[in-house]
N, C-alpha and C. Protein backbone atom coordinates (compact mmCIF):
# COMPACT_ATOMS: atom_id res chain seq x y z
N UNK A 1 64.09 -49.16 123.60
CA UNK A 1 65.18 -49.95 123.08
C UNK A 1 64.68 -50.91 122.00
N UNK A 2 63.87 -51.49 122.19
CA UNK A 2 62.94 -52.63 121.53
C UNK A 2 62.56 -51.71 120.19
N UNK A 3 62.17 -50.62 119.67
CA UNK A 3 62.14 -50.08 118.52
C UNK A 3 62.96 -49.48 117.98
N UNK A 4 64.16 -49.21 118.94
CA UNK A 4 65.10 -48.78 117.89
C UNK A 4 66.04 -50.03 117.73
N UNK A 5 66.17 -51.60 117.67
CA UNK A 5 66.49 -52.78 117.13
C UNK A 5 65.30 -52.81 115.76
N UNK A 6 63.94 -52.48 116.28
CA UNK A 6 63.18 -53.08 114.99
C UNK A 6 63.41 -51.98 113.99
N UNK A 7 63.66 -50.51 113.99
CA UNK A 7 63.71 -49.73 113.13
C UNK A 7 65.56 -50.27 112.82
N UNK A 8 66.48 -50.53 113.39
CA UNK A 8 67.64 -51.34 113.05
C UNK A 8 67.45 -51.80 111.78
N UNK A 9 66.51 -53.26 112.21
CA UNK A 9 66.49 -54.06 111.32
C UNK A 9 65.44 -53.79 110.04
N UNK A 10 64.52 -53.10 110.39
CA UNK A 10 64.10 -52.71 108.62
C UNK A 10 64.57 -51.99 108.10
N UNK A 11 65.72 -50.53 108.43
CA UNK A 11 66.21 -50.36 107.42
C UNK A 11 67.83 -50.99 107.25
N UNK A 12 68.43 -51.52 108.48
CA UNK A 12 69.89 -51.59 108.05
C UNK A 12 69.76 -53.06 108.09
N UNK A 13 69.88 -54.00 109.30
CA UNK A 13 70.10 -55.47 110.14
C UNK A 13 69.37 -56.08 108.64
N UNK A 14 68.15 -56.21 108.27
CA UNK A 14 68.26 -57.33 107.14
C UNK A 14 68.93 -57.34 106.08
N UNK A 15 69.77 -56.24 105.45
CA UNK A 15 70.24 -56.21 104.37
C UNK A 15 71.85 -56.18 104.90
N UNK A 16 71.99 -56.89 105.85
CA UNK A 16 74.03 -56.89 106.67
C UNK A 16 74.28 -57.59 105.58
N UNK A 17 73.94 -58.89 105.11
CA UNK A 17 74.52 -60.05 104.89
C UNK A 17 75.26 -59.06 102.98
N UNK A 18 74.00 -58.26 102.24
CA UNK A 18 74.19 -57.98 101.17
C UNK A 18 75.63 -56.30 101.14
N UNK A 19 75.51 -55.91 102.11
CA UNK A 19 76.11 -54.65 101.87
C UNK A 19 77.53 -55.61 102.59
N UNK A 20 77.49 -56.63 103.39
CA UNK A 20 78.85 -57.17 103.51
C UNK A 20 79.54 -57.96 101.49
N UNK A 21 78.68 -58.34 101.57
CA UNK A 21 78.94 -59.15 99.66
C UNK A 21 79.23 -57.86 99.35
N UNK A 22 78.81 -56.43 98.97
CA UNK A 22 79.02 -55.57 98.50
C UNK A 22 80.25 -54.51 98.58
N UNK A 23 80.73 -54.56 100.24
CA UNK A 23 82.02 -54.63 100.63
C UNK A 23 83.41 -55.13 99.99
N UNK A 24 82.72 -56.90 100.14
CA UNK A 24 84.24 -57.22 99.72
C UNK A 24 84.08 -57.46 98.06
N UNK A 25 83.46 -56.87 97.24
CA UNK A 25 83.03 -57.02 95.96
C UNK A 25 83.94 -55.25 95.75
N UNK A 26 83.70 -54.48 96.53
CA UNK A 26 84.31 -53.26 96.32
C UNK A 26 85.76 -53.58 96.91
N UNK A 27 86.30 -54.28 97.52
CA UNK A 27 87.46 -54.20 98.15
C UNK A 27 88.42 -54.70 96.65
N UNK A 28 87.72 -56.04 96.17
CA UNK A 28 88.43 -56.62 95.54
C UNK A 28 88.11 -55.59 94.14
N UNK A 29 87.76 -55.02 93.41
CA UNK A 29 87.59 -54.03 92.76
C UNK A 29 88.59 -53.23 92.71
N UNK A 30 88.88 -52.20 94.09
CA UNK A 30 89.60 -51.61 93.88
C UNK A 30 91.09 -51.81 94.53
N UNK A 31 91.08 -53.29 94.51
CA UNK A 31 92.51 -53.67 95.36
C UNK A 31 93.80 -52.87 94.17
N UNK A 32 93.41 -53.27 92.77
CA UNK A 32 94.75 -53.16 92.40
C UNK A 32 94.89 -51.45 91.84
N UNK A 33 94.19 -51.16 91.78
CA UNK A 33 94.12 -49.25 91.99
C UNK A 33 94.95 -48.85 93.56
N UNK A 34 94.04 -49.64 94.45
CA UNK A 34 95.07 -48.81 95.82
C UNK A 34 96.26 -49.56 95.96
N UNK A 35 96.38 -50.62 95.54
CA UNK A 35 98.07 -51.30 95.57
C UNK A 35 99.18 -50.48 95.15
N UNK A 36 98.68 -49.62 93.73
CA UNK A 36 99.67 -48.54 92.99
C UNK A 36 99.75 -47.68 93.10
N UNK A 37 98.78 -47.21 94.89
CA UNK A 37 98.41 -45.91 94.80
C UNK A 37 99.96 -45.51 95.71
N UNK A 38 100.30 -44.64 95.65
CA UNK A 38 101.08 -43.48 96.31
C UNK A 38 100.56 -42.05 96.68
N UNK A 39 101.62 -41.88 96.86
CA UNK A 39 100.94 -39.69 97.93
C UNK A 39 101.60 -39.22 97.62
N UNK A 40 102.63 -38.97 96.01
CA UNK A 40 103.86 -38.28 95.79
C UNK A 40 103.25 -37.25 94.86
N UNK A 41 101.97 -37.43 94.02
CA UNK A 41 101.59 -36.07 92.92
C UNK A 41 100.26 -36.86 92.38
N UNK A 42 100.55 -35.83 91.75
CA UNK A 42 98.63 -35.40 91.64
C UNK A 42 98.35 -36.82 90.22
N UNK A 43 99.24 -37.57 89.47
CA UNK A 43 98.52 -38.59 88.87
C UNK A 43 97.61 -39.43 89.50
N UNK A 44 98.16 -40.02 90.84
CA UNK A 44 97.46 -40.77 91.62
C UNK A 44 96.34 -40.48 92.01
N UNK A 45 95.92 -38.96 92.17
CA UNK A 45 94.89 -38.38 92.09
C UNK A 45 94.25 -38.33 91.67
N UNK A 46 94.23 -38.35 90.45
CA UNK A 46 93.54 -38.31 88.49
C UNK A 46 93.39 -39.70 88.44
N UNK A 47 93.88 -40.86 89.11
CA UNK A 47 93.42 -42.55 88.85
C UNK A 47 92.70 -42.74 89.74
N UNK A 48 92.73 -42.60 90.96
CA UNK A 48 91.34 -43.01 91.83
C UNK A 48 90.52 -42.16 91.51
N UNK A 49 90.09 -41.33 90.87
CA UNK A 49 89.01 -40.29 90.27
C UNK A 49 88.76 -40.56 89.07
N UNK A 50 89.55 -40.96 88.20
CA UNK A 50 89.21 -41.71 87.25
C UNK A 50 88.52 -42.96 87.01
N UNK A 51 89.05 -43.82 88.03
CA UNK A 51 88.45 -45.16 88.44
C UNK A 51 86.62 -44.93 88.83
N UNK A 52 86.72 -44.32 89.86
CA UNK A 52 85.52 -43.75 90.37
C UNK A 52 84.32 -43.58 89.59
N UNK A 53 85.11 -42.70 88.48
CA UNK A 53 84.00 -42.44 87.57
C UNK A 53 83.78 -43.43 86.46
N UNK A 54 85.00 -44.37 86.33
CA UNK A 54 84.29 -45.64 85.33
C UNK A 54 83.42 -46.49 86.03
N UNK A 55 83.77 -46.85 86.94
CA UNK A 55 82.04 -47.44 88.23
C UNK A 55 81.36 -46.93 88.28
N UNK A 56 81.01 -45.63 88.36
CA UNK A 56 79.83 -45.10 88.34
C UNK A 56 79.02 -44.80 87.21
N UNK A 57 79.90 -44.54 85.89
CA UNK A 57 79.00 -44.49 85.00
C UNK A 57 78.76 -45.73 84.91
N UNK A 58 79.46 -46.96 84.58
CA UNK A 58 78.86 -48.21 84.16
C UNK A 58 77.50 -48.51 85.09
N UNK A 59 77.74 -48.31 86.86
CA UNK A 59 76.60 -48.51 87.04
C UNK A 59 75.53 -47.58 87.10
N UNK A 60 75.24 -46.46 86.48
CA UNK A 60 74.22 -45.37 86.47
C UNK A 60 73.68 -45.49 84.68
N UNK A 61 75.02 -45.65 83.92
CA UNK A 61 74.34 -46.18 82.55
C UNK A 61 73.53 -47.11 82.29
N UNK A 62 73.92 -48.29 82.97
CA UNK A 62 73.35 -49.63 83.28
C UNK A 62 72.16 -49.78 83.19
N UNK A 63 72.01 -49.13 84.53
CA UNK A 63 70.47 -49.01 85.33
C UNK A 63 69.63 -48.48 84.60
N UNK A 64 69.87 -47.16 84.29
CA UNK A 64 69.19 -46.42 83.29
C UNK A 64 67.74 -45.48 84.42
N UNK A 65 68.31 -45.31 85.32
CA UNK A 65 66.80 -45.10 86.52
C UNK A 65 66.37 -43.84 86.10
N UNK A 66 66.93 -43.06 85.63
CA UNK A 66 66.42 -41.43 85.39
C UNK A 66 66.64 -41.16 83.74
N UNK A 67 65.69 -40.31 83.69
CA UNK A 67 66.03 -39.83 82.52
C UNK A 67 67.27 -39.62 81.57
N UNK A 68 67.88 -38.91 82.38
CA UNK A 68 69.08 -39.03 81.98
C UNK A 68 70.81 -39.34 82.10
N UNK A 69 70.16 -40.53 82.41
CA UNK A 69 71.02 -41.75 82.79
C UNK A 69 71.87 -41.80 81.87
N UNK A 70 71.61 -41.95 80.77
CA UNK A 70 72.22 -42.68 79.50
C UNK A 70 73.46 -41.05 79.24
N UNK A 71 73.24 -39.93 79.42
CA UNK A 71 73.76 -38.76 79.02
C UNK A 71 75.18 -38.59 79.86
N UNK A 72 74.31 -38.64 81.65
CA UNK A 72 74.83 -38.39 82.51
C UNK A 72 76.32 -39.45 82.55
N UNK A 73 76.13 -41.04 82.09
CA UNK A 73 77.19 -41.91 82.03
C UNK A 73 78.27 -41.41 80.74
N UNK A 74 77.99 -40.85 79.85
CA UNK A 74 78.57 -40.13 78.74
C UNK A 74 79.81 -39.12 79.35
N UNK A 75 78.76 -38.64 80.18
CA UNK A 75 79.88 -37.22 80.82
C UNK A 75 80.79 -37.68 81.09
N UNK A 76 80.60 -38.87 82.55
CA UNK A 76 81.55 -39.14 83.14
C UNK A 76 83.11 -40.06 82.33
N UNK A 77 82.02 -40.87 80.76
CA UNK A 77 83.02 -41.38 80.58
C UNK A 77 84.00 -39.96 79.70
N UNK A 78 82.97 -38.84 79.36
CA UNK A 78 84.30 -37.52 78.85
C UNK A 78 85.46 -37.39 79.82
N UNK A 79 85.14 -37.66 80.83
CA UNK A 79 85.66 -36.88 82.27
C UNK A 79 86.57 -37.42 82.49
N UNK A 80 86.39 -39.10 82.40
CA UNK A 80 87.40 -40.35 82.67
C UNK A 80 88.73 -40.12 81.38
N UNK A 81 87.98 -39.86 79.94
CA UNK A 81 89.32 -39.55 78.60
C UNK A 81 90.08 -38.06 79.09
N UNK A 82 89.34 -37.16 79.76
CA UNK A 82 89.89 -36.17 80.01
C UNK A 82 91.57 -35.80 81.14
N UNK A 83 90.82 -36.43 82.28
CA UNK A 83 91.71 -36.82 83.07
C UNK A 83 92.58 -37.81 82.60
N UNK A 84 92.45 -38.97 81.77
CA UNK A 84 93.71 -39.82 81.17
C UNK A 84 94.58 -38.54 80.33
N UNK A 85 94.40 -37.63 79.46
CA UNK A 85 94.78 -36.58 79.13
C UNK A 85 95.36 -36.12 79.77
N UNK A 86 95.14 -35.60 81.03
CA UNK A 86 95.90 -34.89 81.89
C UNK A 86 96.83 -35.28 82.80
N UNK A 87 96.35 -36.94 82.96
CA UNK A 87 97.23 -37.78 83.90
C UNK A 87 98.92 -37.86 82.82
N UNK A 88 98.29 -38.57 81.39
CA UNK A 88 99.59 -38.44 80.37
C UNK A 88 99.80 -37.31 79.95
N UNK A 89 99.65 -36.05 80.32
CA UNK A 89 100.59 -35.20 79.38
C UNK A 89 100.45 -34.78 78.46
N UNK A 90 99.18 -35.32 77.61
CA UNK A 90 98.98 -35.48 76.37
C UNK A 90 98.94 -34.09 75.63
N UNK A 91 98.48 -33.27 75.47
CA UNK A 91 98.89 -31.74 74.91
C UNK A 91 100.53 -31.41 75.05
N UNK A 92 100.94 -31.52 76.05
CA UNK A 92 102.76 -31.10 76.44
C UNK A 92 103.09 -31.96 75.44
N UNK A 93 102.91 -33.74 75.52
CA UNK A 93 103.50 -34.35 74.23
C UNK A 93 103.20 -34.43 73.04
N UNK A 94 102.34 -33.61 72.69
CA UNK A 94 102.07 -33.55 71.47
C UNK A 94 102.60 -32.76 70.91
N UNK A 95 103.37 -31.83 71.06
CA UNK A 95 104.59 -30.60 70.63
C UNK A 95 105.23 -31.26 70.19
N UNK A 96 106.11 -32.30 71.00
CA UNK A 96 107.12 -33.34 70.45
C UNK A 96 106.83 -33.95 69.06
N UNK A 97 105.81 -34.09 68.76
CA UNK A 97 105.55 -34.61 67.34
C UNK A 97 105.92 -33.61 66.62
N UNK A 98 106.03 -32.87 66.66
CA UNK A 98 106.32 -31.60 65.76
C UNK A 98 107.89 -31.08 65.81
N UNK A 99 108.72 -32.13 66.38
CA UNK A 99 109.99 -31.49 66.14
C UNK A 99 110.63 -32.77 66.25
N UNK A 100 112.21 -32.71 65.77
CA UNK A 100 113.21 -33.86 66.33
C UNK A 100 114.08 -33.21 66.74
N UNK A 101 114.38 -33.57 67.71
CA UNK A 101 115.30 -32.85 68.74
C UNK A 101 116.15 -33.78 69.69
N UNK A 102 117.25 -33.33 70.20
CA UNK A 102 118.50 -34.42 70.46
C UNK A 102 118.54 -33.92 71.95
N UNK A 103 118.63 -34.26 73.00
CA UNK A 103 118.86 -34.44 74.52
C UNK A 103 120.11 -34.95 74.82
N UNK A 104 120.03 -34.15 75.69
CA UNK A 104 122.28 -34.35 76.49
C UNK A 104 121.94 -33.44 77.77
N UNK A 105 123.48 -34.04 78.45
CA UNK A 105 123.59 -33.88 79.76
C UNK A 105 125.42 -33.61 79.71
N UNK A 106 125.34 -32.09 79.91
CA UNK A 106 126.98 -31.44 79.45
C UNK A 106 127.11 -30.87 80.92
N UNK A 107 128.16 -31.08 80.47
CA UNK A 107 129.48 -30.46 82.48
C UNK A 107 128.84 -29.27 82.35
N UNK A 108 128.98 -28.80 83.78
CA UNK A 108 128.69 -27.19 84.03
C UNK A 108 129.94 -26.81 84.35
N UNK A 109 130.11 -25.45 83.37
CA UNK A 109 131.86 -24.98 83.07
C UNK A 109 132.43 -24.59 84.77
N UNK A 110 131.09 -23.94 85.75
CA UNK A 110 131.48 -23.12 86.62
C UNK A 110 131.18 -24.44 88.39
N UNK A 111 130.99 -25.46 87.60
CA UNK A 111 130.56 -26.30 88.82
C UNK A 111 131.15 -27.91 88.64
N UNK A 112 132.16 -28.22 88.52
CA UNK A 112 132.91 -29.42 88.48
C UNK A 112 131.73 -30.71 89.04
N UNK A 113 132.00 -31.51 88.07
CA UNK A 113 130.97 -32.90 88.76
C UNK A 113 129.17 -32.67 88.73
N UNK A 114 129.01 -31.78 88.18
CA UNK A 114 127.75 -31.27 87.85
C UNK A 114 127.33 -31.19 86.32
N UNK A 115 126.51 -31.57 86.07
CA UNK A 115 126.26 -31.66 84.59
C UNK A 115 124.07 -31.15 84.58
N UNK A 116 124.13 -30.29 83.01
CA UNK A 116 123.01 -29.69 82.91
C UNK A 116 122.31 -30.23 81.53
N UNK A 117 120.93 -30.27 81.92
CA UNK A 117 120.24 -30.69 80.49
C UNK A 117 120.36 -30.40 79.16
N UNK A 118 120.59 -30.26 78.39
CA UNK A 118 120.78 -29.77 77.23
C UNK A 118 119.73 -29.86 75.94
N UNK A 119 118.80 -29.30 75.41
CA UNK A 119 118.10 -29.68 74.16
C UNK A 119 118.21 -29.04 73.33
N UNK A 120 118.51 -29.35 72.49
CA UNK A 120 118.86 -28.73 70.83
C UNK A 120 117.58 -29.59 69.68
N UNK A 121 117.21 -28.64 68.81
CA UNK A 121 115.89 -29.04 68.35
C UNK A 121 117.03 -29.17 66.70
N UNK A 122 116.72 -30.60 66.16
CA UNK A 122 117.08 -30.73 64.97
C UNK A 122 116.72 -30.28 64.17
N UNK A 123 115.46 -30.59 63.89
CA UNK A 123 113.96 -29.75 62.73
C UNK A 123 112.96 -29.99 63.17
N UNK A 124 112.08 -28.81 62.64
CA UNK A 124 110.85 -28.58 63.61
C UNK A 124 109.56 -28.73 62.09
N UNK A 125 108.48 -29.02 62.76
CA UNK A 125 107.33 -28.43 61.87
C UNK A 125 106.59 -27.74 62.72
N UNK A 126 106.72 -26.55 63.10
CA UNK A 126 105.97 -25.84 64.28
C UNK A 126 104.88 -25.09 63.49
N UNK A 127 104.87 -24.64 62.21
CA UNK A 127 104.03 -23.90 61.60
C UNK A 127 102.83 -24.67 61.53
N UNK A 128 102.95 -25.99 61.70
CA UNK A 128 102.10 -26.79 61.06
C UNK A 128 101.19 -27.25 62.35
N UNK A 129 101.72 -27.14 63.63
CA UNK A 129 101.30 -27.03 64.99
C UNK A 129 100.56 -26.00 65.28
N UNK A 130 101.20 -24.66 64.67
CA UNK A 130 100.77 -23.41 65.53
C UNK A 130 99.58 -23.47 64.04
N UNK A 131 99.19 -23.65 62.99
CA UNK A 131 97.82 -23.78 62.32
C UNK A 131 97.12 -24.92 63.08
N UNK A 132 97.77 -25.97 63.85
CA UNK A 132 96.29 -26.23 64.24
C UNK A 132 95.30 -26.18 65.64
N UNK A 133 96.36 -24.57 65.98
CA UNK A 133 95.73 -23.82 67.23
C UNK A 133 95.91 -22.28 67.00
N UNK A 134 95.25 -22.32 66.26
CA UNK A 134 95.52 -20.64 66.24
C UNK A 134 95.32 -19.73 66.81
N UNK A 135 94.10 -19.81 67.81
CA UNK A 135 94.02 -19.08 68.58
C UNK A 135 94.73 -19.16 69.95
N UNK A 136 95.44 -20.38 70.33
CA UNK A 136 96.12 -20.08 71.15
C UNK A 136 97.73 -19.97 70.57
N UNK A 137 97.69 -19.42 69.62
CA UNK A 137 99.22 -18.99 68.76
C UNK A 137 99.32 -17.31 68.87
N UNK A 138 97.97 -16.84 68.42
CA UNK A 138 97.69 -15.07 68.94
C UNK A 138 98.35 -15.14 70.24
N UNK A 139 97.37 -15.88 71.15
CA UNK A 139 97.13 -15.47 72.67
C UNK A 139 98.84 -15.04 73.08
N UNK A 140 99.52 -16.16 72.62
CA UNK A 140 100.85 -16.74 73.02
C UNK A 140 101.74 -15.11 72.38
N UNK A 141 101.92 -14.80 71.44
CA UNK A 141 102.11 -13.59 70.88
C UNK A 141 101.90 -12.21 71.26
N UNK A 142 100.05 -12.36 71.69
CA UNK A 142 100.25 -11.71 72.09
C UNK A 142 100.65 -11.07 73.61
N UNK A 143 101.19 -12.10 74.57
CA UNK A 143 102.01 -12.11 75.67
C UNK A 143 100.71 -12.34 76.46
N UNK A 144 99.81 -13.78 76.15
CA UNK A 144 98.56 -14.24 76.95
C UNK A 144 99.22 -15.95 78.06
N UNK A 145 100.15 -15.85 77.20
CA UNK A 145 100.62 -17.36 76.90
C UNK A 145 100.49 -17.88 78.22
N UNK A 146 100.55 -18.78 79.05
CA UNK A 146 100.73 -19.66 79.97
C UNK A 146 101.86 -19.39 81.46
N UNK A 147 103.03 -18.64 81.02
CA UNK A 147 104.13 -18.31 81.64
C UNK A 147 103.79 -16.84 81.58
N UNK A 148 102.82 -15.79 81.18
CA UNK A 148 103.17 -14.78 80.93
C UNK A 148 103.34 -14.03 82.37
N UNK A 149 102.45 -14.79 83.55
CA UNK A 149 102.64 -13.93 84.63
C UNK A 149 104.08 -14.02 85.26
N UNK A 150 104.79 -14.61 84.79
CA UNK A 150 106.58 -14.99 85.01
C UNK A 150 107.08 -13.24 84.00
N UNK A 151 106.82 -12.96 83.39
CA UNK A 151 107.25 -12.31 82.36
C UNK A 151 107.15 -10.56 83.20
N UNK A 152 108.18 -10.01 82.95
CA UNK A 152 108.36 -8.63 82.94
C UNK A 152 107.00 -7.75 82.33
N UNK A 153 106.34 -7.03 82.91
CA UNK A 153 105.47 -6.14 81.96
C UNK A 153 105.96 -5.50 80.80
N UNK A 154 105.20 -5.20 79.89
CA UNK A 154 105.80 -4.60 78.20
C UNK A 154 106.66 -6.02 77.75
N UNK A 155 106.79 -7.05 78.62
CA UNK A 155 107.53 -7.79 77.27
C UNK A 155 107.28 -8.60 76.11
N UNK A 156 107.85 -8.84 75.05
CA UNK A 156 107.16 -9.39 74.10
C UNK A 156 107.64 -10.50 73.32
N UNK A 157 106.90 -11.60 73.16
CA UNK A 157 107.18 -12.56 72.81
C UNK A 157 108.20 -12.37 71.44
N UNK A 158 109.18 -13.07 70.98
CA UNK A 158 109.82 -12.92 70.03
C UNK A 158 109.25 -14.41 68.93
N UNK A 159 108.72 -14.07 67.96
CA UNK A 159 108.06 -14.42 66.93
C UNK A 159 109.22 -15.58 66.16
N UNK A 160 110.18 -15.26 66.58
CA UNK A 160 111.01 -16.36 65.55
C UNK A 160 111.42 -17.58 66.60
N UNK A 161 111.20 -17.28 67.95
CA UNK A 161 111.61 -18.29 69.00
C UNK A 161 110.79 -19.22 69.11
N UNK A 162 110.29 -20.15 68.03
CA UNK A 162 109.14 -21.00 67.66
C UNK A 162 109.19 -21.76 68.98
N UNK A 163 110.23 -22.71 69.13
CA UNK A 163 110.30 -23.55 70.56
C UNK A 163 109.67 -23.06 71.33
N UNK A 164 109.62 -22.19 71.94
CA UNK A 164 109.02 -21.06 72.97
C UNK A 164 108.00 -21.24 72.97
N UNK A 165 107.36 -20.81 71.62
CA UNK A 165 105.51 -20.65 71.38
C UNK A 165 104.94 -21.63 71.71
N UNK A 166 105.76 -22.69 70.71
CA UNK A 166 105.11 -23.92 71.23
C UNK A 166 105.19 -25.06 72.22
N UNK A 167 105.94 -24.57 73.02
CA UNK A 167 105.90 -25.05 74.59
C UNK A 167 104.53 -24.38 74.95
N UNK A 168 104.69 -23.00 75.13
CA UNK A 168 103.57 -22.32 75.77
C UNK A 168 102.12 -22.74 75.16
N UNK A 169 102.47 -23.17 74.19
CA UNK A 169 100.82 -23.73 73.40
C UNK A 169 100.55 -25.06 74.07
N UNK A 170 101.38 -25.99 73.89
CA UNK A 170 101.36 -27.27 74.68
C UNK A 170 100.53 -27.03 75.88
N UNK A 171 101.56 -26.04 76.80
CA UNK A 171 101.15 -25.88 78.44
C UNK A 171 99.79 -24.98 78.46
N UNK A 172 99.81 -24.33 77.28
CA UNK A 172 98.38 -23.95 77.45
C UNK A 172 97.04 -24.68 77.43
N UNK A 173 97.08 -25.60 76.11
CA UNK A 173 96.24 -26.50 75.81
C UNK A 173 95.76 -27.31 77.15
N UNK A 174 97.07 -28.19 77.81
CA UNK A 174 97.11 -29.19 78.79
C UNK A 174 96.38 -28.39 80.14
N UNK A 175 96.14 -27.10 80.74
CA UNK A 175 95.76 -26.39 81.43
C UNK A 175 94.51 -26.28 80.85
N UNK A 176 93.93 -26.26 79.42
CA UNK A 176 92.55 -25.70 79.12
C UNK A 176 91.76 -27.59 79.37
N UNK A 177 92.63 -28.66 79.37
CA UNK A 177 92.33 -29.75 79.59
C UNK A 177 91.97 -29.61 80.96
N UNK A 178 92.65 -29.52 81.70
CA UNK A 178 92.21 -29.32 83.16
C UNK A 178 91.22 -29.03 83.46
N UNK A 179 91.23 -27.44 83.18
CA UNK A 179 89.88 -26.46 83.12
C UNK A 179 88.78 -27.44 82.69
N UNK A 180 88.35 -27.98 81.50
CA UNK A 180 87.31 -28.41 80.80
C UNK A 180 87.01 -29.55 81.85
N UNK A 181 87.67 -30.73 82.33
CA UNK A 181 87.13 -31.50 83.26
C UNK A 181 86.66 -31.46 84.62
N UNK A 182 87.75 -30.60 84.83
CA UNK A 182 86.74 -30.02 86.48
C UNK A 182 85.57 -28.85 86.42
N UNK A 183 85.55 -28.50 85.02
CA UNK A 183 83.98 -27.71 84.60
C UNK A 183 82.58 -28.39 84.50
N UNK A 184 83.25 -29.25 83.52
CA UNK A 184 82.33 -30.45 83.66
C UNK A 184 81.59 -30.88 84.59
N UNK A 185 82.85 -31.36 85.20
CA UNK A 185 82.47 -31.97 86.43
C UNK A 185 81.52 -30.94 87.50
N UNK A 186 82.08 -29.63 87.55
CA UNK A 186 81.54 -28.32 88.68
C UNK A 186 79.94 -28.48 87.90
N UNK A 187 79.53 -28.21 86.61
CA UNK A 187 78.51 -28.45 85.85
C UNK A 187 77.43 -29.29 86.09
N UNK A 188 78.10 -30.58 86.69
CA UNK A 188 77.07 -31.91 86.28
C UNK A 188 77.58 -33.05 87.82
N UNK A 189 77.90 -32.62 88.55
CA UNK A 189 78.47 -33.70 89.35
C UNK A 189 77.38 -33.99 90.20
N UNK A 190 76.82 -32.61 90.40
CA UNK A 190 75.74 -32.91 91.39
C UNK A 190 74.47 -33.77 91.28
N UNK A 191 74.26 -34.43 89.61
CA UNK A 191 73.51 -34.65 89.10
C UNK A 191 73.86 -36.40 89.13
N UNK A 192 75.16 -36.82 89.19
CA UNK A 192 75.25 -38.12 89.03
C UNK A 192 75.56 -39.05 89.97
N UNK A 193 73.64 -39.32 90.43
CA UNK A 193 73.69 -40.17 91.05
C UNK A 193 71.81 -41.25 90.93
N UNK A 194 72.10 -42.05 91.74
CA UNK A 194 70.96 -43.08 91.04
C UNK A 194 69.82 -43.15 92.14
């Protein structure tokens, strides 16, 4: 009994007083992250993982203990812009720059007291979108696009239904965002620590 108190206290019992400071130094840290947290979808998900990884790189950059310390804090802060990317939307809204378009909410002829979304696109610059992804403008064409497993076999994208394309480019992009951060991450996660 008497050595397992003294093996206690050299590795855990003298350092109580510091991993308690360290406790409520983490509590108060991440109070106002879990205050906003909810369990309804996956943003909340993407912010305590996000959070995560701005503490950790700051303190693994910091330190600097390994070689590649300084690299490894880099990743994470890619990882942290990546996921803000994915938390906002940011590819899906970036289509929107490329058009003006008017939103309504019209009766449904066959359902009284019911009313359906409506978007009508005023003017578009989609050409000027789909040059600055071209390869996912083929893909989309050529029936690679994002929705294609929704799609009938043999069917084919119709080339003048620009809206279309470039939804599917949006949702493609915002999915290759995904992909790239949890690659990353599958890549290098195992590596960041001090």
């Amino acid at each position: 009994m008497i050595d397992k108190i003294r093996l206690w206290w050299k590795f855990d019992g003298r350092y109580m007083h510091k991993e308690f400071a360290r406790g409520v130094k983490n509590l108060w840290r991440w109070f106002p992250v879990i205050w906003k947290d909810r369990d309804w979808d996956q943003v909340y998900i993407y912010t305590m993982l996000a959070k995560k990884l701005e503490f950790q790189a700051k303190y693994i950059g910091d330190r600097g203990f390994h070689t590649e310390a300084k690299r490894d804090a880099e990743r994470m802060q890619l990882v942290v812009k990546l996921i803000e990317m994915q938390r906002d939307e940011f590819y899906t809204l970036e289509r929107m720059n490329y058009e003006t378009s008017e939103h309504r909410f019209e009766p449904v002829a066959d359902n009284p007291g019911y009313k359906e979304w409506k978007h009508e696109t005023i003017s578009e610059r989609y050409d000027e979108y789909f040059a600055k992804y071209p390869r996912q403008y083929k893909k989309v064409l050529n029936g690679e696009g994002i929705f294609a497993h929704y799609r009938e076999p043999g069917y084919v994208v119709d080339p003048t239904d620009k809206h279309r394309i470039a939804l599917e480019i949006a949702h493609m992009n915002q999915d290759r965002c995904k992909t790239l951060l949890f690659k990353i991450m599958n890549d290098h996660i195992e590596r960041w620590w001090d």
